[in-house]
Protein backbone atom coordinates (compact mmCIF):
# COMPACT_ATOMS: atom_id res chain seq x y z
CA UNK A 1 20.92 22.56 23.39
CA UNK A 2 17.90 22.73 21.87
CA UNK A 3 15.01 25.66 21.99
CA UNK A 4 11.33 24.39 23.54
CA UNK A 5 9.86 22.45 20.82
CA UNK A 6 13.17 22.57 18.50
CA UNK A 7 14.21 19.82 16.96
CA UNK A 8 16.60 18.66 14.45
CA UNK A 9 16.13 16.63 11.22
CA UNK A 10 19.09 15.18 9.00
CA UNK A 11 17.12 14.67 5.44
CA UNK A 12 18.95 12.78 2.85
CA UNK A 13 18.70 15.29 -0.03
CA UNK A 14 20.59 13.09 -2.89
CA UNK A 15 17.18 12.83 -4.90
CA UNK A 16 17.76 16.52 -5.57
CA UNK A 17 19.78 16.13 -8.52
CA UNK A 18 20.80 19.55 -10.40
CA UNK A 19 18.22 20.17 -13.26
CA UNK A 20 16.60 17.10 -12.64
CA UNK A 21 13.13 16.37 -11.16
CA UNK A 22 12.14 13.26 -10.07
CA UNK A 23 9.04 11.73 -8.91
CA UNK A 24 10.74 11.28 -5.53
CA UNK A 25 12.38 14.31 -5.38
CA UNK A 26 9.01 16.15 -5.81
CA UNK A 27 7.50 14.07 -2.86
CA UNK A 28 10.64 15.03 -0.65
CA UNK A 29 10.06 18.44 -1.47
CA UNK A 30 6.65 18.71 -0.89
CA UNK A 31 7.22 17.36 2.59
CA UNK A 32 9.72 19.64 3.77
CA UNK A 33 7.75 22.52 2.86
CA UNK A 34 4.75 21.33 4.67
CA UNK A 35 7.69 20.86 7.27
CA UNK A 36 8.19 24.23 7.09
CA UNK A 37 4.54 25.41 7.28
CA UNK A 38 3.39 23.30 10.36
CA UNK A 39 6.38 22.95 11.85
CA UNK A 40 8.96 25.76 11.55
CA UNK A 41 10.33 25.30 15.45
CA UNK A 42 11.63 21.67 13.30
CA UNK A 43 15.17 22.68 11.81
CA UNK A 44 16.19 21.27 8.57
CA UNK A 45 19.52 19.97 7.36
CA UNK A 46 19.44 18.92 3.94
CA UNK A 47 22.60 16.86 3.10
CA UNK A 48 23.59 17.56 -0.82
CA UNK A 49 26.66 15.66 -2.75
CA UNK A 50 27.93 17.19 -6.07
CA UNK A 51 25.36 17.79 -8.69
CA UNK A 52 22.59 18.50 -6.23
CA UNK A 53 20.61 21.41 -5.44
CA UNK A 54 17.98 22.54 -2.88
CA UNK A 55 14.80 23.39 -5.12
CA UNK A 56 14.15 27.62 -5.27
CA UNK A 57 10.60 26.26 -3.13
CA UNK A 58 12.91 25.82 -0.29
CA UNK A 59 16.06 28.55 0.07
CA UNK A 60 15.29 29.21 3.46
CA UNK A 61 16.29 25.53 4.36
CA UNK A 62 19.90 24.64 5.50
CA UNK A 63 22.21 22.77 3.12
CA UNK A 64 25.32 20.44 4.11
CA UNK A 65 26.84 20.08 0.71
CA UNK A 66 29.62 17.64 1.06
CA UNK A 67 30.94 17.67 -2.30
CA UNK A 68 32.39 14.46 -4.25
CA UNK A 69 32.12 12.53 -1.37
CA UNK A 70 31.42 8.86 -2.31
CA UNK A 71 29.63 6.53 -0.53
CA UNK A 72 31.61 5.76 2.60
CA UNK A 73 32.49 9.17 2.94
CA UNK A 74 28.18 10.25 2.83
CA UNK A 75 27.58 7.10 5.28
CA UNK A 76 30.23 8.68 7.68
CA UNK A 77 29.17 12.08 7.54
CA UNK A 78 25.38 10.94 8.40
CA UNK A 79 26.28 9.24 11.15
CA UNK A 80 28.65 12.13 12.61
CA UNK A 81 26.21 14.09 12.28
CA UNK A 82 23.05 11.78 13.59
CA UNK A 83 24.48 12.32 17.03
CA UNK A 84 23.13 15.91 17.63
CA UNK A 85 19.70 15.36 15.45
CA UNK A 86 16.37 13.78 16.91
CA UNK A 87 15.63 12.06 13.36
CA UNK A 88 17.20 11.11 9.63
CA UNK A 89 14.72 10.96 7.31
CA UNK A 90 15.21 9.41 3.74
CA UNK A 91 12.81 9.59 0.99
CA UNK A 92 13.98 6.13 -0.32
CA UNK A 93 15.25 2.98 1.14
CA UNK A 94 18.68 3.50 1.18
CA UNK A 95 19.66 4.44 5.05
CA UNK A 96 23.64 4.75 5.73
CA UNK A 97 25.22 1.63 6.28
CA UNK A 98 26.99 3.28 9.50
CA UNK A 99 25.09 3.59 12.57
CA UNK A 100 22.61 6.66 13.11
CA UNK A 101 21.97 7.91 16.49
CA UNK A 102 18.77 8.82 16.27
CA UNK A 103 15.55 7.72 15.33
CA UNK A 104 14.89 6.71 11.27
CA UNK A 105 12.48 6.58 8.64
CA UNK A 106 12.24 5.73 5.31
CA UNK A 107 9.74 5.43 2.09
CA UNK A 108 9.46 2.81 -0.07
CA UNK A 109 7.62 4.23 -3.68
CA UNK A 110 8.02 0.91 -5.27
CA UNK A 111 10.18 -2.26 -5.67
CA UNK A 112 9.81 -2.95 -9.85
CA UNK A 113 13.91 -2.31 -10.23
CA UNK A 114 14.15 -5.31 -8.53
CA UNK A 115 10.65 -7.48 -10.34
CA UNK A 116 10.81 -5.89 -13.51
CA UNK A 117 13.52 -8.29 -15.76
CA UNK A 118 14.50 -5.32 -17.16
CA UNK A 119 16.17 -3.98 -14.24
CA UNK A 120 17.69 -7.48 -13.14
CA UNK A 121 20.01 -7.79 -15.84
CA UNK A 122 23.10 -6.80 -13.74
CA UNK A 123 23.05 -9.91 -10.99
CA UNK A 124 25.28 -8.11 -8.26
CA UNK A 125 23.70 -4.48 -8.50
CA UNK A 126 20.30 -6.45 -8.20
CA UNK A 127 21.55 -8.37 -5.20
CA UNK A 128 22.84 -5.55 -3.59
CA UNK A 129 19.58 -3.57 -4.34
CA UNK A 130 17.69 -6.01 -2.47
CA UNK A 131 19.66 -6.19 0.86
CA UNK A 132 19.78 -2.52 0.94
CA UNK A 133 15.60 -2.66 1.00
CA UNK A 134 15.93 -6.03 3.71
CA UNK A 135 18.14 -3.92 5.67
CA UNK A 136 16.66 -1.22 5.71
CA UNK A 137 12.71 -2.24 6.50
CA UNK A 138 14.20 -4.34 9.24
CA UNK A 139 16.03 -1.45 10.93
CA UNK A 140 14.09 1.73 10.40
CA UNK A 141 12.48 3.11 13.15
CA UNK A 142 9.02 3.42 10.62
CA UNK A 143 9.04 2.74 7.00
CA UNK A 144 6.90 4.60 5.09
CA UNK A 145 4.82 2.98 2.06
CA UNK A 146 3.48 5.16 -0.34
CA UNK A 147 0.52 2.77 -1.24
CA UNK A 148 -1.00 -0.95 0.32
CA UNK A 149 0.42 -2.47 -3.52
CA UNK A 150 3.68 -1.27 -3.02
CA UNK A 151 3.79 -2.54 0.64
CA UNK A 152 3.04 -5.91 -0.94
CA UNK A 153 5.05 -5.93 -3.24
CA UNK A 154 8.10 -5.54 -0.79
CA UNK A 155 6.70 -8.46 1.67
CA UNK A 156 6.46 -10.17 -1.32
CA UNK A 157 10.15 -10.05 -1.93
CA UNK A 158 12.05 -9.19 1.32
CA UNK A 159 9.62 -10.02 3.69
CA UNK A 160 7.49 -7.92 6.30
CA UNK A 161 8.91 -4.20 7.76
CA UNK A 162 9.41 -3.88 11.05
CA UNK A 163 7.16 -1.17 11.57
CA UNK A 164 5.60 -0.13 8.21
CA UNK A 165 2.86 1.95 7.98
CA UNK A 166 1.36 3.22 4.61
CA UNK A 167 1.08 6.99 3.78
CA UNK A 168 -0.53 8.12 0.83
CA UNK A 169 1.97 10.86 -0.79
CA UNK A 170 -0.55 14.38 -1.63
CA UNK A 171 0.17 15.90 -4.90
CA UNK A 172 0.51 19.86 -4.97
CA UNK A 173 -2.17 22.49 -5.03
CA UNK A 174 -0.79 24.09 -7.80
CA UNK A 175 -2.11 21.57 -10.07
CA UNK A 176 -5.91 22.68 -10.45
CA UNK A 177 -9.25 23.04 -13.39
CA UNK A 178 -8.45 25.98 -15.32
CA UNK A 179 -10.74 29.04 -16.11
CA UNK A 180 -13.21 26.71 -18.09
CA UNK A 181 -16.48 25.93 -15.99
CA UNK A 182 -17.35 23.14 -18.85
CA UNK A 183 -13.34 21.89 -18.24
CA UNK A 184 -13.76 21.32 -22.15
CA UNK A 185 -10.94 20.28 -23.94
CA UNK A 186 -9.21 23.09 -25.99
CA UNK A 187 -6.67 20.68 -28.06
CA UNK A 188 -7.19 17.01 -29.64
CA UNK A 189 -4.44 15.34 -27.95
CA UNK A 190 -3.98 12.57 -25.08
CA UNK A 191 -0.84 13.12 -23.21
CA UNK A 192 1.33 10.79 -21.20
CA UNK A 193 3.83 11.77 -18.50
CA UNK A 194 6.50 9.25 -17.48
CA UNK A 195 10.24 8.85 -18.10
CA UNK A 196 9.57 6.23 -20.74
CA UNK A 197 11.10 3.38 -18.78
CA UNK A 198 10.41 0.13 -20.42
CA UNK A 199 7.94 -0.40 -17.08
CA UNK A 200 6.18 2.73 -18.17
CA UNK A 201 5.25 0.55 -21.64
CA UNK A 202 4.52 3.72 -23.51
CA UNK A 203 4.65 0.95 -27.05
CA UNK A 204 1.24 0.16 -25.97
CA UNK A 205 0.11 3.59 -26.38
CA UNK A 206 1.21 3.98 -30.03
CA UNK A 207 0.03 0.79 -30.68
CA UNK A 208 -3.29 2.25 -29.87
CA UNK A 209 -2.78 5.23 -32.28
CA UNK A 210 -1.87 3.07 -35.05
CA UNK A 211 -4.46 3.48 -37.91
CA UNK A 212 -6.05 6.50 -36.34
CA UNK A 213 -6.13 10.47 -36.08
CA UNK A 214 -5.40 10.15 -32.41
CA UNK A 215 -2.43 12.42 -31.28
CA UNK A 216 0.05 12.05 -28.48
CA UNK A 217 2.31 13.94 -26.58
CA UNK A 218 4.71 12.19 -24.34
CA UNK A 219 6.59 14.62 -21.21
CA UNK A 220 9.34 13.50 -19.49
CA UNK A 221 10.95 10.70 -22.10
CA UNK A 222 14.69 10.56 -22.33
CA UNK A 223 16.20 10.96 -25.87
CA UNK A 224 17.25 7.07 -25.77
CA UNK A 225 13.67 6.12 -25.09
CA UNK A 226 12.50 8.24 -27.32
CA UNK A 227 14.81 6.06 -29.81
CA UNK A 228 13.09 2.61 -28.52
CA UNK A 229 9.67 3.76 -28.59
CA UNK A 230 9.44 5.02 -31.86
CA UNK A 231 10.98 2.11 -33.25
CA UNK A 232 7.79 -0.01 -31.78
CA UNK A 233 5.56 1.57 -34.09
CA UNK A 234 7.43 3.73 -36.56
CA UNK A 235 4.65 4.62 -38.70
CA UNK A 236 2.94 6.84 -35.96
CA UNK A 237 5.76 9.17 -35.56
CA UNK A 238 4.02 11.96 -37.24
CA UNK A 239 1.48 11.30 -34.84
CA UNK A 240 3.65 11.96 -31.68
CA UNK A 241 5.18 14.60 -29.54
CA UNK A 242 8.04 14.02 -26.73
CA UNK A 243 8.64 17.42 -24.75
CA UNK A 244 11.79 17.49 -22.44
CA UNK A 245 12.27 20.50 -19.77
CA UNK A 246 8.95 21.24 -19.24
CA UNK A 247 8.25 23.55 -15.97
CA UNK A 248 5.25 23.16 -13.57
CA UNK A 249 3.33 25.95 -15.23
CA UNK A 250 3.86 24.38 -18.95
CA UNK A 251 2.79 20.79 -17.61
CA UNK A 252 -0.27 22.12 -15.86
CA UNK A 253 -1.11 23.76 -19.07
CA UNK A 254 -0.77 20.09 -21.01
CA UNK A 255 -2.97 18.50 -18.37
CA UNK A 256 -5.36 20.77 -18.53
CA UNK A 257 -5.95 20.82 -22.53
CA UNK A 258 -5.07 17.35 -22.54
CA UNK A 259 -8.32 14.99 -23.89
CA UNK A 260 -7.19 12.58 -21.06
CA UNK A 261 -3.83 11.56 -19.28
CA UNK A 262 -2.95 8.20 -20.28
CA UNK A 263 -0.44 5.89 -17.96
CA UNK A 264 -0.18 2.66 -18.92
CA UNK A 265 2.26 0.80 -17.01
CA UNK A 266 3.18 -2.04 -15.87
CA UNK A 267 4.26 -1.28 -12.82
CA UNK A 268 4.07 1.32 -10.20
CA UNK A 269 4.18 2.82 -6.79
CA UNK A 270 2.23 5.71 -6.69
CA UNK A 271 1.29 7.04 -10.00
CA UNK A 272 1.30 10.80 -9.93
CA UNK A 273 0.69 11.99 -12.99
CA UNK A 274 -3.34 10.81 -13.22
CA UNK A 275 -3.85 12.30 -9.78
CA UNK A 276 -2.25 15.61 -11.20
CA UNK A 277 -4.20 15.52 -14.40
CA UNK A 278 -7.47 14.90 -12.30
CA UNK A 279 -6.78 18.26 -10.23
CA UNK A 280 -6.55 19.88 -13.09
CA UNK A 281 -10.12 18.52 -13.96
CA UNK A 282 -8.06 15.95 -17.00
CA UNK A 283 -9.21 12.31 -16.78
CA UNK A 284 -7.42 9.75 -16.78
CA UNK A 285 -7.10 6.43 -18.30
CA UNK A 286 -4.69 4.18 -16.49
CA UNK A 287 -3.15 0.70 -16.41
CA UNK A 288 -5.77 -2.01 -14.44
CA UNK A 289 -3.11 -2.61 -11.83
CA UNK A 290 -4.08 -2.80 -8.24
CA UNK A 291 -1.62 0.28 -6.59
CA UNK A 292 -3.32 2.72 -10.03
CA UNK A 293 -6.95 1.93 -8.64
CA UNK A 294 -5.97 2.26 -4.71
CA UNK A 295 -4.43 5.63 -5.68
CA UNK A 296 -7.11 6.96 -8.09
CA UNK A 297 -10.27 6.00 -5.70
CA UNK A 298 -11.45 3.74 -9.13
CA UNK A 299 -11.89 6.95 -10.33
CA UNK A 300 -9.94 6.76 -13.83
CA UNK A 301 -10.78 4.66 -16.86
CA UNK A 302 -9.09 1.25 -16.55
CA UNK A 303 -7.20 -0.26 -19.36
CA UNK A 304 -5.10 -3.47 -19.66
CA UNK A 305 -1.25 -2.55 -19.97
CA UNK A 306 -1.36 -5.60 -22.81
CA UNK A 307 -4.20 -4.59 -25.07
CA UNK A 308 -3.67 -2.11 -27.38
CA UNK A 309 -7.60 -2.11 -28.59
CA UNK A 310 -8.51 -1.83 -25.07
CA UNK A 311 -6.66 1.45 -25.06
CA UNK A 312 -7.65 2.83 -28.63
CA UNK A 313 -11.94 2.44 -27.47
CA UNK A 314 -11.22 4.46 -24.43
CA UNK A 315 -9.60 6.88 -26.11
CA UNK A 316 -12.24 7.38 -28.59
CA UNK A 317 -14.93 7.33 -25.89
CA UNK A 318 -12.80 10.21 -24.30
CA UNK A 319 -13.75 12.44 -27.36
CA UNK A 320 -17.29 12.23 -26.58
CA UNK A 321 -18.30 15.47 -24.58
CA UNK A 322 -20.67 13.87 -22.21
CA UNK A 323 -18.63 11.23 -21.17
CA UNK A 324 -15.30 13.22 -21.03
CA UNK A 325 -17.57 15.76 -18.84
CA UNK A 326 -18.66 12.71 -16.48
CA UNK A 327 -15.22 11.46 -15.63
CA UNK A 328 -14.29 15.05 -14.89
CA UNK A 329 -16.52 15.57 -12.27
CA UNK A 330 -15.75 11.91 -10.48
CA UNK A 331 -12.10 12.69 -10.50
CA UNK A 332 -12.20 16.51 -9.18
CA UNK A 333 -14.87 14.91 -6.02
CA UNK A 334 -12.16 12.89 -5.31
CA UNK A 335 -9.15 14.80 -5.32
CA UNK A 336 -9.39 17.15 -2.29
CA UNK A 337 -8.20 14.20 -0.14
CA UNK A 338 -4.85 13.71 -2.01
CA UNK A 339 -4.35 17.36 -2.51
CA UNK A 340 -2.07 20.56 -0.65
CA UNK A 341 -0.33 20.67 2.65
CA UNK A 342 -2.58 19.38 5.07
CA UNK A 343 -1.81 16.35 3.35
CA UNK A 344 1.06 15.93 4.64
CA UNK A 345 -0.35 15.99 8.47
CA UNK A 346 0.09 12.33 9.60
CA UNK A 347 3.17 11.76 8.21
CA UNK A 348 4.37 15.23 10.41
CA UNK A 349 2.18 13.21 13.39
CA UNK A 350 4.48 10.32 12.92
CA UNK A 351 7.46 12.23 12.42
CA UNK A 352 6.57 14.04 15.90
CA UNK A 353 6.04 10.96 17.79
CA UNK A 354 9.51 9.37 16.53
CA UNK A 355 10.62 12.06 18.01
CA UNK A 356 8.64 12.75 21.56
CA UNK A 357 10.13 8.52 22.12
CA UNK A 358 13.95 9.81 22.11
């Protein structure tokens, strides 16, 4: 029987993949912790498979590692254990397939592995991908978008949620200007932070650098990307960096010496890396694509994710002092709203509410 107040939360944890960490994963973990802060009477079960691991941010929270379970087995488990919680919370659209007990919600960060032809060459895993979304925005309790583009975007192709409602996902206050008042860059390159994804269309980028002194360092890239890339535009490769393992501390670093943060994909559903590189008082050039100016406030430098020139002139203009200076201050004015814990406050309202209703 539960304490005053207490309640209990079943969290998928499958996003936290042993030395791995994903764009989702961070936004899982930043909500538990502001879990954790706001609500501590709220207990935590995190449920783990093989090859996952609770971040070091959050060793306080309960773990239910259940090993090499597949599938079924996971589905089972959640709904076992659904019985004695008050909500299951998953940071993607992929609820169990066996009933829950309780009350549900999901996110929904973006819907490009199923629009992007890249993703749809494999007909069935496509097809099952997309019921999986139907199913799930039709019988969550509240689905969670991250942005109005990627709410869209999943009308667009499954039709509307049953009870959607968009929250904006805060990035962390560790990511912040450095000791500079000027926030003068100390190094002459642009970086770009992204898995390298053929949506992430990193080609354009050296493209760009083609013909120039411009430098670039990519974070996050897989090896085999790395491989694809390159071959795009072979003849910049002395111009180019990819850095794997890179911790917080090192990547706030890059952002903050960076000249500008460049993203320029095709697709997203967020975007965090120009919102960190803003905090950190880095501007940003991004990909004109509605969800990259609803998250930035209009507050990057907008760049078509086709034109390579496009890209190369705002680069250049980022070298000018003044200008670089200018775009600094618009972006740190409007970070404070997408920053820190109390970020994190209505999705905890709606959380509470889901759970008043049982």
């Amino acid at each position: 029987m539960h304490k005053r107040g207490e309640k209990s939360i079943l969290v998928d944890g499958r996003e936290f993949v042993t030395g791995r960490r994903t764009g989702i994963g961070r936004f899982l973990e930043g909500l538990l912790l502001a879990i954790g802060a706001y609500h501590p009477e709220w207990k935590l079960k995190v449920l783990l498979r093989e090859g996952c691991e609770l971040p070091r941010s959050l060793d306080g929270v309960e773990s239910i590692h259940l090993g090499s379970s597949g599938e079924l087995a996971f589905n089972r488990e959640c709904s076992l254990l659904s019985k004695k919680a008050d909500l299951f919370l998953s940071p993607y659209p992929k609820l169990p397939l066996s009933r829950l007990y309780c009350s549900t919600i999901h996110t929904v960060h973006d819907v490009f592995y199923l629009t992007h032809s890249t993703y749809r060459s494999n007909w069935l895993r496509t097809m099952v991908a997309r019921w999986l979304l139907k199913r799930s925005v039709a019988n969550a309790s509240l689905t969670w978008f991250v942005s109005h583009a990627s709410q869209q975007a999943c009308e667009a192709l499954v039709g509307p949620a049953e009870h959607p409602v968009v929250r904006y996902s805060p990035i962390e206050a560790c990511f912040s200007p450095g000791a500079s008042e000027q926030g003068e860059a100390t190094s002459d390159y642009f970086l770009c932070v992204g898995n390298g994804m053929p949506h992430k269309n990193v080609e354009v980028l050296l493209k760009a650098i083609e013909g120039t002194a411009l430098k670039l360092k990519c974070v996050g890239v897989s090896e085999q990307a790395e491989q694809r890339i390159i071959a795009s535009c072979p003849d910049v490769r002395n111009q180019i960096q990819f850095l794997r393992g890179v911790g917080d501390a090192e990547l706030i670093e890059l952002y903050r010496d960076a000249t500008a943060l460049l993203l320029p994909s095709f697709e997203e559903g967020y975007g965090f890396p120009p919102l960190e590189a803003m905090a950190c008082g880095t501007p940003a050039i991004v990909s004109d694509i509605p969800v990259l100016r609803e998250s930035t406030g209009g507050k990057a430098i907008f760049c078509s994710p086709h034109d390579s020139e496009v890209w190369q002139q705002a680069m250049l203009r980022m070298q000018d002092p003044a200008e670089r200076e200018a775009r600094r201050q618009e972006a740190l004015a409007w970070i404070p709203c997408r920053q820190g814990q109390a970020g994190w406050q209505d999705h905890l309202s709606d959380m509470a509410t889901l759970m008043e209703s049982n």
